[in-house]
Protein backbone atom coordinates (compact mmCIF):
# COMPACT_ATOMS: atom_id res chain seq x y z
CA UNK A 1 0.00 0.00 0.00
CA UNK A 2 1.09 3.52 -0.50
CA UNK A 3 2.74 5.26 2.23
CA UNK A 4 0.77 8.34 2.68
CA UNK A 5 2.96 11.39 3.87
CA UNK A 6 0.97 14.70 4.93
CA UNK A 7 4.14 17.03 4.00
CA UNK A 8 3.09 18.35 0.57
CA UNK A 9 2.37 22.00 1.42
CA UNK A 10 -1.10 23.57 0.27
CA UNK A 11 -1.47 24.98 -2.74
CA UNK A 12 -3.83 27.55 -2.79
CA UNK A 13 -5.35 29.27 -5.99
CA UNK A 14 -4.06 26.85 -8.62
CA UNK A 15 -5.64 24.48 -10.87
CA UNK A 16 -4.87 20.59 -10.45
CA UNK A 17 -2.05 19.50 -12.75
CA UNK A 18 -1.97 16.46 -14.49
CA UNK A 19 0.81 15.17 -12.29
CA UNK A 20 -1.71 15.41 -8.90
CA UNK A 21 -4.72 13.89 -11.16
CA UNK A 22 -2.59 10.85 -11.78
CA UNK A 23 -1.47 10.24 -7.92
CA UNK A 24 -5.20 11.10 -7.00
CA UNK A 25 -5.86 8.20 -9.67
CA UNK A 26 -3.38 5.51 -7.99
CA UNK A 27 -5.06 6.97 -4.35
CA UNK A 28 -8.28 6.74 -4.71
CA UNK A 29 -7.67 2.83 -6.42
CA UNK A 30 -5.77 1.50 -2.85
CA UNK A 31 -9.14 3.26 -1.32
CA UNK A 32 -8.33 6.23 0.55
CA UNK A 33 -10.90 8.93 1.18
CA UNK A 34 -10.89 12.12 -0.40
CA UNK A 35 -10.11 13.95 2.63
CA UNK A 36 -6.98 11.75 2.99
CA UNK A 37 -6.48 12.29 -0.56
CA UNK A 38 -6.74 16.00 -0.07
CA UNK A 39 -4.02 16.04 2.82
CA UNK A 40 -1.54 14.12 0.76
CA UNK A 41 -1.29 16.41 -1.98
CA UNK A 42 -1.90 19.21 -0.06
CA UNK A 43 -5.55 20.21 -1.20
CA UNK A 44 -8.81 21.38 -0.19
CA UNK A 45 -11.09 18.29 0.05
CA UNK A 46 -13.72 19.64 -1.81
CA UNK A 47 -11.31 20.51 -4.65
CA UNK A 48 -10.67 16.88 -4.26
CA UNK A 49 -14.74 16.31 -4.09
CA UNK A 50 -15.40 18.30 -6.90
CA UNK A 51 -12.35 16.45 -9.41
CA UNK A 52 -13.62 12.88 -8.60
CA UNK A 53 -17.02 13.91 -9.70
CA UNK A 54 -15.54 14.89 -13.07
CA UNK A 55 -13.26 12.46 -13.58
CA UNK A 56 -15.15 9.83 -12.64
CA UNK A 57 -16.49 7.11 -15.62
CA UNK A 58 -18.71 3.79 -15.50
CA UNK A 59 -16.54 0.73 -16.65
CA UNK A 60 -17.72 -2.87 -18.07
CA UNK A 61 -16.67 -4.91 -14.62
CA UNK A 62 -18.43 -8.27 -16.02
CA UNK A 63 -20.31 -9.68 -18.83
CA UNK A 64 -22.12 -12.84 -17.97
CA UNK A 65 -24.77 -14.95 -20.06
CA UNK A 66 -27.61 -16.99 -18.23
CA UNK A 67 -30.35 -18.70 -20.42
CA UNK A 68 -29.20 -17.30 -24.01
CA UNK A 69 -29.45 -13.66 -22.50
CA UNK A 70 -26.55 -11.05 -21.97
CA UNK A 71 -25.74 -9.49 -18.57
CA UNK A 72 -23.61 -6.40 -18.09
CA UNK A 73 -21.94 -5.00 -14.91
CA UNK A 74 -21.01 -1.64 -14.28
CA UNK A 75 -18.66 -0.01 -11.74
CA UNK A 76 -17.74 3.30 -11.50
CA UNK A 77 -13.54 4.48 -11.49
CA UNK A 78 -11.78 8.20 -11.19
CA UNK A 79 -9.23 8.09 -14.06
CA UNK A 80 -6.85 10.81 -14.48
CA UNK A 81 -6.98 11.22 -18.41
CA UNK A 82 -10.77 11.83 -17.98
CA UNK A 83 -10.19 14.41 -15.11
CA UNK A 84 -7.81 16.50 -17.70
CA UNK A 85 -10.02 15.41 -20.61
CA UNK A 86 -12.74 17.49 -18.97
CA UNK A 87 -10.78 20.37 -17.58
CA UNK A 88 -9.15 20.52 -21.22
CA UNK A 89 -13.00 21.25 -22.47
CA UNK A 90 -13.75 23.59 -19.64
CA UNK A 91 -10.57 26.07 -20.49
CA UNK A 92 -11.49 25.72 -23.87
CA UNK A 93 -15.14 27.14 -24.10
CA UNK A 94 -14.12 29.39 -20.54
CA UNK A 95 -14.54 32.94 -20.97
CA UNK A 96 -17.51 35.47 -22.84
CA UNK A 97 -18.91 34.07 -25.91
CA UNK A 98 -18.15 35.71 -28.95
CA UNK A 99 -20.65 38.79 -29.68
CA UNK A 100 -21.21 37.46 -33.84
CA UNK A 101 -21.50 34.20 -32.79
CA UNK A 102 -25.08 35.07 -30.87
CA UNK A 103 -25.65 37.95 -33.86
CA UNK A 104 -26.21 35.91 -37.03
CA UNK A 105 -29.56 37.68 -37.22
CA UNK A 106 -28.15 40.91 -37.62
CA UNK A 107 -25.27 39.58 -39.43
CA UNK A 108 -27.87 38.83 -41.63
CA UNK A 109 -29.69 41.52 -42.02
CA UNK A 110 -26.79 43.76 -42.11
CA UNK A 111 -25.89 42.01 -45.18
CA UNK A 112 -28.92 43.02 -47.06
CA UNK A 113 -28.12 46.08 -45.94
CA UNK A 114 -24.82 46.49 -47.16
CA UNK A 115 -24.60 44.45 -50.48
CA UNK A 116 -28.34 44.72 -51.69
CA UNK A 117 -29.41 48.29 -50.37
CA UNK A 118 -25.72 49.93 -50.45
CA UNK A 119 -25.66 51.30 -47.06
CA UNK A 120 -22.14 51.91 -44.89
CA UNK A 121 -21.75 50.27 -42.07
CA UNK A 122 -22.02 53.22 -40.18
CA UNK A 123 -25.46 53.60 -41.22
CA UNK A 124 -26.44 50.15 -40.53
CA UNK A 125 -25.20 50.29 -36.59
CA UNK A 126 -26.71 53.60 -36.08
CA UNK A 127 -30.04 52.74 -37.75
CA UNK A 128 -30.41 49.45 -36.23
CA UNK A 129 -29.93 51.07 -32.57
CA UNK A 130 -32.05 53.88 -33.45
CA UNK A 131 -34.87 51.79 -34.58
CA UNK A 132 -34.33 48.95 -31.88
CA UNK A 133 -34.47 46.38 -34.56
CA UNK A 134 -32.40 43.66 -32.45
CA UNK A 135 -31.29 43.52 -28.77
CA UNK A 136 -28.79 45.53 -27.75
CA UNK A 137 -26.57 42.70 -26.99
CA UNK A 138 -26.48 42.03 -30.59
CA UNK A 139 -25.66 44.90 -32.35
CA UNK A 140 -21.97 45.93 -32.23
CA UNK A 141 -20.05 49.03 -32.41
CA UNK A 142 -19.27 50.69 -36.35
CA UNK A 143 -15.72 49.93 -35.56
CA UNK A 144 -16.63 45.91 -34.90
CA UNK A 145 -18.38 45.48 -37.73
CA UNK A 146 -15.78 46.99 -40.04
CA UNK A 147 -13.27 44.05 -38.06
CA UNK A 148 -16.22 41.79 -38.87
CA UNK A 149 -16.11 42.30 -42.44
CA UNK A 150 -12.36 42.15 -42.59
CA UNK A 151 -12.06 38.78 -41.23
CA UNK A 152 -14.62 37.52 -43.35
CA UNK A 153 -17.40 36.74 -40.87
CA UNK A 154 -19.59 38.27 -43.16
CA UNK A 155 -20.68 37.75 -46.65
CA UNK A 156 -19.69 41.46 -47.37
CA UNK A 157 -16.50 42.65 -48.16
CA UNK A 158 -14.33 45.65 -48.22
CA UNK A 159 -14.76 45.95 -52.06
CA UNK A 160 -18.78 46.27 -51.56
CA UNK A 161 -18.54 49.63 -49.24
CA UNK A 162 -19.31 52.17 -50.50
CA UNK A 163 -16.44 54.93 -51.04
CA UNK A 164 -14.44 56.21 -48.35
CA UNK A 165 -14.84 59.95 -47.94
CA UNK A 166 -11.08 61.14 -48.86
CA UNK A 167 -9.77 64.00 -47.17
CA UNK A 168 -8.33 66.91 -48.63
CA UNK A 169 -4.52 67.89 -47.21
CA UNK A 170 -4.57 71.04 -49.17
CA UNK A 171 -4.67 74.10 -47.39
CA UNK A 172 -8.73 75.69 -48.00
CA UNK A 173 -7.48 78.59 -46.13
CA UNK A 174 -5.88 80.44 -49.14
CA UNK A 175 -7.54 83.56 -51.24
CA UNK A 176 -10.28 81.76 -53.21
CA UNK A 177 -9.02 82.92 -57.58
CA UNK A 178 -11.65 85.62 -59.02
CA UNK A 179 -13.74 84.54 -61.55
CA UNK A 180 -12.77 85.71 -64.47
CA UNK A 181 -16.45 85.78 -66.02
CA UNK A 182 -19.19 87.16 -63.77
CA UNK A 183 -22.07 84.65 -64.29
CA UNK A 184 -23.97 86.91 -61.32
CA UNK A 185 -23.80 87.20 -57.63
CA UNK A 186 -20.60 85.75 -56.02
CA UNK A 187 -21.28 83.45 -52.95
CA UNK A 188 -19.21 85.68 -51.41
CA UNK A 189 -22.84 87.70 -51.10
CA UNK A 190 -24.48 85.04 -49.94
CA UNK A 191 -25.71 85.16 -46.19
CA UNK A 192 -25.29 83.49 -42.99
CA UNK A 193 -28.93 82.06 -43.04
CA UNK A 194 -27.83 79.64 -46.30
CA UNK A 195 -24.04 78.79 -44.77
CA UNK A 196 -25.09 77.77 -41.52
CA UNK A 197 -28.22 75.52 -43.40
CA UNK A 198 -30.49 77.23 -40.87
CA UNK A 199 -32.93 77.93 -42.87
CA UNK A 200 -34.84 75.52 -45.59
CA UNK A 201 -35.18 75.92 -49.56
CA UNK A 202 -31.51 76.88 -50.55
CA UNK A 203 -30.12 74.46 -52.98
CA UNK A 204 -26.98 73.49 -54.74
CA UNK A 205 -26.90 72.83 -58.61
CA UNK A 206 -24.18 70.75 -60.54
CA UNK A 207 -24.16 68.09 -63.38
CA UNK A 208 -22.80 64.55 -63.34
CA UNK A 209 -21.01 63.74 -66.71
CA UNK A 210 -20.27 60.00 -67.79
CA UNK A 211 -18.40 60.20 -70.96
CA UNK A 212 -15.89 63.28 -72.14
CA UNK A 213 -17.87 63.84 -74.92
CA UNK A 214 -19.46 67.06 -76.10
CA UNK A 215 -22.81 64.52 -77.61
CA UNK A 216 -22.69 62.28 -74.69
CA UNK A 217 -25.42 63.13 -72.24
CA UNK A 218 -25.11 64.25 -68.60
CA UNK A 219 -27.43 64.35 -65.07
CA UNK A 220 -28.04 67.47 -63.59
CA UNK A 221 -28.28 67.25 -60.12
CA UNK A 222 -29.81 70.04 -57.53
CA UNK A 223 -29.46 68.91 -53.50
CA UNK A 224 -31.32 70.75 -51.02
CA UNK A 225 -28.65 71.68 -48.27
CA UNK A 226 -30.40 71.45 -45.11
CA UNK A 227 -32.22 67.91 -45.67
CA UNK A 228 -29.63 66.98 -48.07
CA UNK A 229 -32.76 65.95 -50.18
CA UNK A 230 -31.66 65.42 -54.01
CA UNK A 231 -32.96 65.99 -57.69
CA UNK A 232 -31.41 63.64 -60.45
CA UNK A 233 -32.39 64.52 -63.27
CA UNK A 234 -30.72 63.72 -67.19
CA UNK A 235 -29.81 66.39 -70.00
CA UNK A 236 -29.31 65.71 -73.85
CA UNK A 237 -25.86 67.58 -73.13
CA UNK A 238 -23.79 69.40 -70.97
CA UNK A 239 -25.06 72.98 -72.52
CA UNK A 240 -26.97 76.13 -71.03
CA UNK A 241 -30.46 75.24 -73.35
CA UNK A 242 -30.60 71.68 -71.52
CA UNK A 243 -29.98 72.85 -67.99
CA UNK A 244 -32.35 76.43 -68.78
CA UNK A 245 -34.87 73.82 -69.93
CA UNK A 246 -34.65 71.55 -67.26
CA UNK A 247 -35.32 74.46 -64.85
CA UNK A 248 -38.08 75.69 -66.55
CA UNK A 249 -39.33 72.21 -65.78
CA UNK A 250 -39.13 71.92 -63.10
CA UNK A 251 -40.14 75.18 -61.65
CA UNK A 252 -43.41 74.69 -63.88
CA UNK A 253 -43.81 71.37 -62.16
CA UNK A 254 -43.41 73.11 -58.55
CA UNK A 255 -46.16 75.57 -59.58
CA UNK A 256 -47.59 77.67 -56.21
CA UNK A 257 -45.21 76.12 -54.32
CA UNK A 258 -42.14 76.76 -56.11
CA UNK A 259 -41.08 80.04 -53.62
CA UNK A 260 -41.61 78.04 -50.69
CA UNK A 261 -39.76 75.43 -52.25
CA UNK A 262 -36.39 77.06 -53.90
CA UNK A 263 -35.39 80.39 -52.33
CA UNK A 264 -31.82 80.45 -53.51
CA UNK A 265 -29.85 78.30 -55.57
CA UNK A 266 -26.02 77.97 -56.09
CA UNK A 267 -23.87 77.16 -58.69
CA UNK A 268 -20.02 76.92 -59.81
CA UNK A 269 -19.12 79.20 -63.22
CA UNK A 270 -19.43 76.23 -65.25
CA UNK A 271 -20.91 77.35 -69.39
CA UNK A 272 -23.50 75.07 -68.78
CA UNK A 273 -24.77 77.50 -65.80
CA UNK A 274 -24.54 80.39 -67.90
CA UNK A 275 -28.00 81.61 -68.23
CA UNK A 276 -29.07 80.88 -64.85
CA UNK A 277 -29.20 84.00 -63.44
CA UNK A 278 -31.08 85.60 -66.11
CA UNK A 279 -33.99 82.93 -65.68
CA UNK A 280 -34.25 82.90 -61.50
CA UNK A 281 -33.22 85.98 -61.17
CA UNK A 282 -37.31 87.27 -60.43
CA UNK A 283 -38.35 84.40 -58.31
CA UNK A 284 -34.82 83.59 -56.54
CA UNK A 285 -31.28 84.54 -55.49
CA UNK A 286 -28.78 82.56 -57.55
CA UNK A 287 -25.04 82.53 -56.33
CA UNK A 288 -21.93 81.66 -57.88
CA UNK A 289 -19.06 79.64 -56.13
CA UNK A 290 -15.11 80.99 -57.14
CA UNK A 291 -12.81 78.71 -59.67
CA UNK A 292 -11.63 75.70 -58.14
CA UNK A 293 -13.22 75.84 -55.02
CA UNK A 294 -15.24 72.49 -55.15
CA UNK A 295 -15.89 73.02 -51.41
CA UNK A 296 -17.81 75.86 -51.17
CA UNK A 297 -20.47 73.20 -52.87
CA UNK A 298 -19.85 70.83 -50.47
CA UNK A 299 -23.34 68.99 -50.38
CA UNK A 300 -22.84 68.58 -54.04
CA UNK A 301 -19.19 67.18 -54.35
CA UNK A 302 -20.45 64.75 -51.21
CA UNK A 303 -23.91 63.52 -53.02
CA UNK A 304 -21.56 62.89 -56.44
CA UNK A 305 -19.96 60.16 -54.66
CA UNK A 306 -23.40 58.27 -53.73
CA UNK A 307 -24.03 58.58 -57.35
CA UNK A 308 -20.99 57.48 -58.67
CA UNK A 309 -21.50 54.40 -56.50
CA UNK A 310 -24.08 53.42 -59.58
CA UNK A 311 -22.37 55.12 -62.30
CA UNK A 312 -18.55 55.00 -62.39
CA UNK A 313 -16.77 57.55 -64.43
CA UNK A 314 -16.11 56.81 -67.62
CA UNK A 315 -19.46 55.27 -68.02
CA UNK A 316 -21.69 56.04 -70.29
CA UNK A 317 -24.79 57.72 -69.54
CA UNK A 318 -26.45 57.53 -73.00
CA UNK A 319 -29.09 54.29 -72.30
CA UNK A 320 -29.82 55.72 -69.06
CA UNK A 321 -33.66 56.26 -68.60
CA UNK A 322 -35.58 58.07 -66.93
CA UNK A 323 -36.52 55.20 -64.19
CA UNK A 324 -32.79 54.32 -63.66
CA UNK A 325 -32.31 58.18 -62.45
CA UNK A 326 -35.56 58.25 -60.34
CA UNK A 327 -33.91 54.52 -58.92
CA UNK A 328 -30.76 56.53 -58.12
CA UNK A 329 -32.48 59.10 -56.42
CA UNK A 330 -35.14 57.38 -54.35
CA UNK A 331 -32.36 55.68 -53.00
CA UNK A 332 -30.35 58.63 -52.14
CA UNK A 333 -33.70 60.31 -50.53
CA UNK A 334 -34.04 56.83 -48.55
CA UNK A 335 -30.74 56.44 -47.08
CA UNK A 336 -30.32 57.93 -43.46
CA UNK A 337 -27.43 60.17 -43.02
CA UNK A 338 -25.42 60.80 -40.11
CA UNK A 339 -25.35 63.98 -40.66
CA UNK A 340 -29.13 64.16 -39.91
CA UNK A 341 -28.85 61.72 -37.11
CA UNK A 342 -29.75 58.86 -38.75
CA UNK A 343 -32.65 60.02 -40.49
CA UNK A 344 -33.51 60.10 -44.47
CA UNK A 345 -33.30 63.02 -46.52
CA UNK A 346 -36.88 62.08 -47.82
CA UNK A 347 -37.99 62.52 -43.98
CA UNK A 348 -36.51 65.47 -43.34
CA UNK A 349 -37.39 66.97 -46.07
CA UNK A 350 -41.05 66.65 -45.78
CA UNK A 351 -41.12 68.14 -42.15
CA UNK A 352 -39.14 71.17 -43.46
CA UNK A 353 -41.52 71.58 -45.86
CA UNK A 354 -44.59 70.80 -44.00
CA UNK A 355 -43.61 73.64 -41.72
CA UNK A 356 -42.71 76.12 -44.12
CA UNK A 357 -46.27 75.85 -45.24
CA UNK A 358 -47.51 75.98 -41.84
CA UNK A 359 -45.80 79.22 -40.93
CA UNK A 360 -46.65 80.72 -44.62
């Protein structure tokens, strides 16, 4: 028999090692208690209590057969491999689940989001939260999901974001250049109520071109810089009689509402813009932004990048219909913004609007 020896000083605070498993083993076979198992390797006895429990497995002790018939019998054993097998499995699944793992829901949905409706990810924590579409628990921080799409949880990639707003190193403090043809008022007149986007109805204008090609057809594109609400609309050409028309359009389609609706508009000293002036000048104030100064239109340059999301440059804007740039520009309206707190341009748009009227 083993010659027990209560000299093994406690160890407090530490796991069992494989090493006291297998002398618990060879113990608890010559039949000493736990608790005399627990003083010889200097342990708690229920640490001891506990390991036997989980290390403990049945065993075939006999097979007998009486009368064509097949008799088992069972005993029970502590083994040492089992006792590590299951602590093994314990350290392995120890510790907070992983957040995706208990998110595929939103994982899924945020998929949809991304690669079928075009959103950033961004957009697709915020809106989730905002909306309380999942538990809290669930959704995970905009910088998480950008790790979650890099390590290829999801189905999304880095390739299906949409662009990356770039930011400009050169210095925007500098004398804006003078233009050198005077289209009509220089933004430099315009007031504080349109720069600060206090007040609703002032409006950017620009055009979209695909191909560099003085037949190829371009969109013209007017955002509303308060709501960030857009107009897409597409020109024969690139020319003053296509955008004067489209205006005329336009404000014809506005009717009544048309001074509640545009009370300024701005635009750079593009040809195309030429004849602006001369055709708002009654019913509106029309400014003009300085030569190469792309930021004093910033709503524009910023909306230009949702559209080029559908139409890269280069690309040809000649089969475009009508429906395509109605497509494009639903989808702008519908897309909430940060920038309105996670609301859609298309929402608040109509409360500006509604309470313009109200207060008319």
């Amino acid at each position: 028999m083993t010659q027990l020896k209560f000299s093994t000083p406690s160890r407090k605070g530490k796991h069992l090692d494989y090493a006291e498993r297998c002398q618990m083993e060879i113990l608890k076979k010559e039949g000493y208690s736990n608790r005399h198992i627990a003083r010889a390797i200097g342990r708690n006895h229920q640490t001891i209590n506990n390991e036997i429990h989980k290390g403990t497995v049945k065993q075939l002790k006999q097979r007998q057969k009486y009368h064509g018939k097949v008799y088992d019998y069972y005993h029970t054993v502590y083994l040492a491999d089992a006792g590590q097998a299951y602590y093994d499995t314990q350290q392995l699944n120890r510790g907070r689940q992983l957040k995706w793992v208990a998110a595929q829901s939103f994982i899924e949905w945020a998929d949809h989001k991304l690669l079928a409706d075009h959103w950033a990810p961004d957009v697709v924590v915020q809106y989730a939260r905002k909306h309380h579409l999942f538990e809290n628990s669930m959704i995970p921080c905009t910088t998480t999901l950008y790790q979650w799409i890099d390590s290829g949880i999801m189905r999304t990639k880095n390739i299906d974001l949409l662009e990356k707003l770039s930011r400009s190193t050169k210095d925007k403090g500098s004398t804006p250049r003078k233009n050198k043809r005077i289209l009509g008022p220089s933004i430099d007149q315009r007031p504080s109520s349109i720069n600060d986007r206090s007040q609703f109805g002032h409006w950017e204008i620009d055009t979209v071109i695909g191909q560099k090609k003085s037949t190829e057809p371009v969109l013209l594109t007017l955002v509303e810089r308060q709501t960030r609400f857009e107009l897409v609309m597409k020109l024969a050409g690139k020319d003053s009689a296509s955008v004067t028309q489209a205006v005329a359009q336009l404000k014809q389609r506005a009717g009544d509402e048309f001074p509640r609706l545009f009370k300024s508009i701005t635009a750079d000293n593009g040809s195309e813009f030429a004849d602006l002036y001369e055709l708002l000048q009654e019913t509106l104030q029309v400014y003009f932004a300085h030569p190469y100064a792309s930021w004093e239109r910033g709503s524009s340059e910023n909306q230009h990048k949702f559209i080029r999301r559908f139409l890269p440059k280069g690309m040809s804007l000649r089969d475009m219909s009508e429906t395509q740039c109605l497509r494009i520009q639903q989808w702008m309206n519908d897309y909430p913004r940060r920038i309105l707190d996670y609301e859609t341009p298309h929402e608040r748009f109509v409360r500006a609007f509604h309470q313009e009227r109200q207060f008319a």
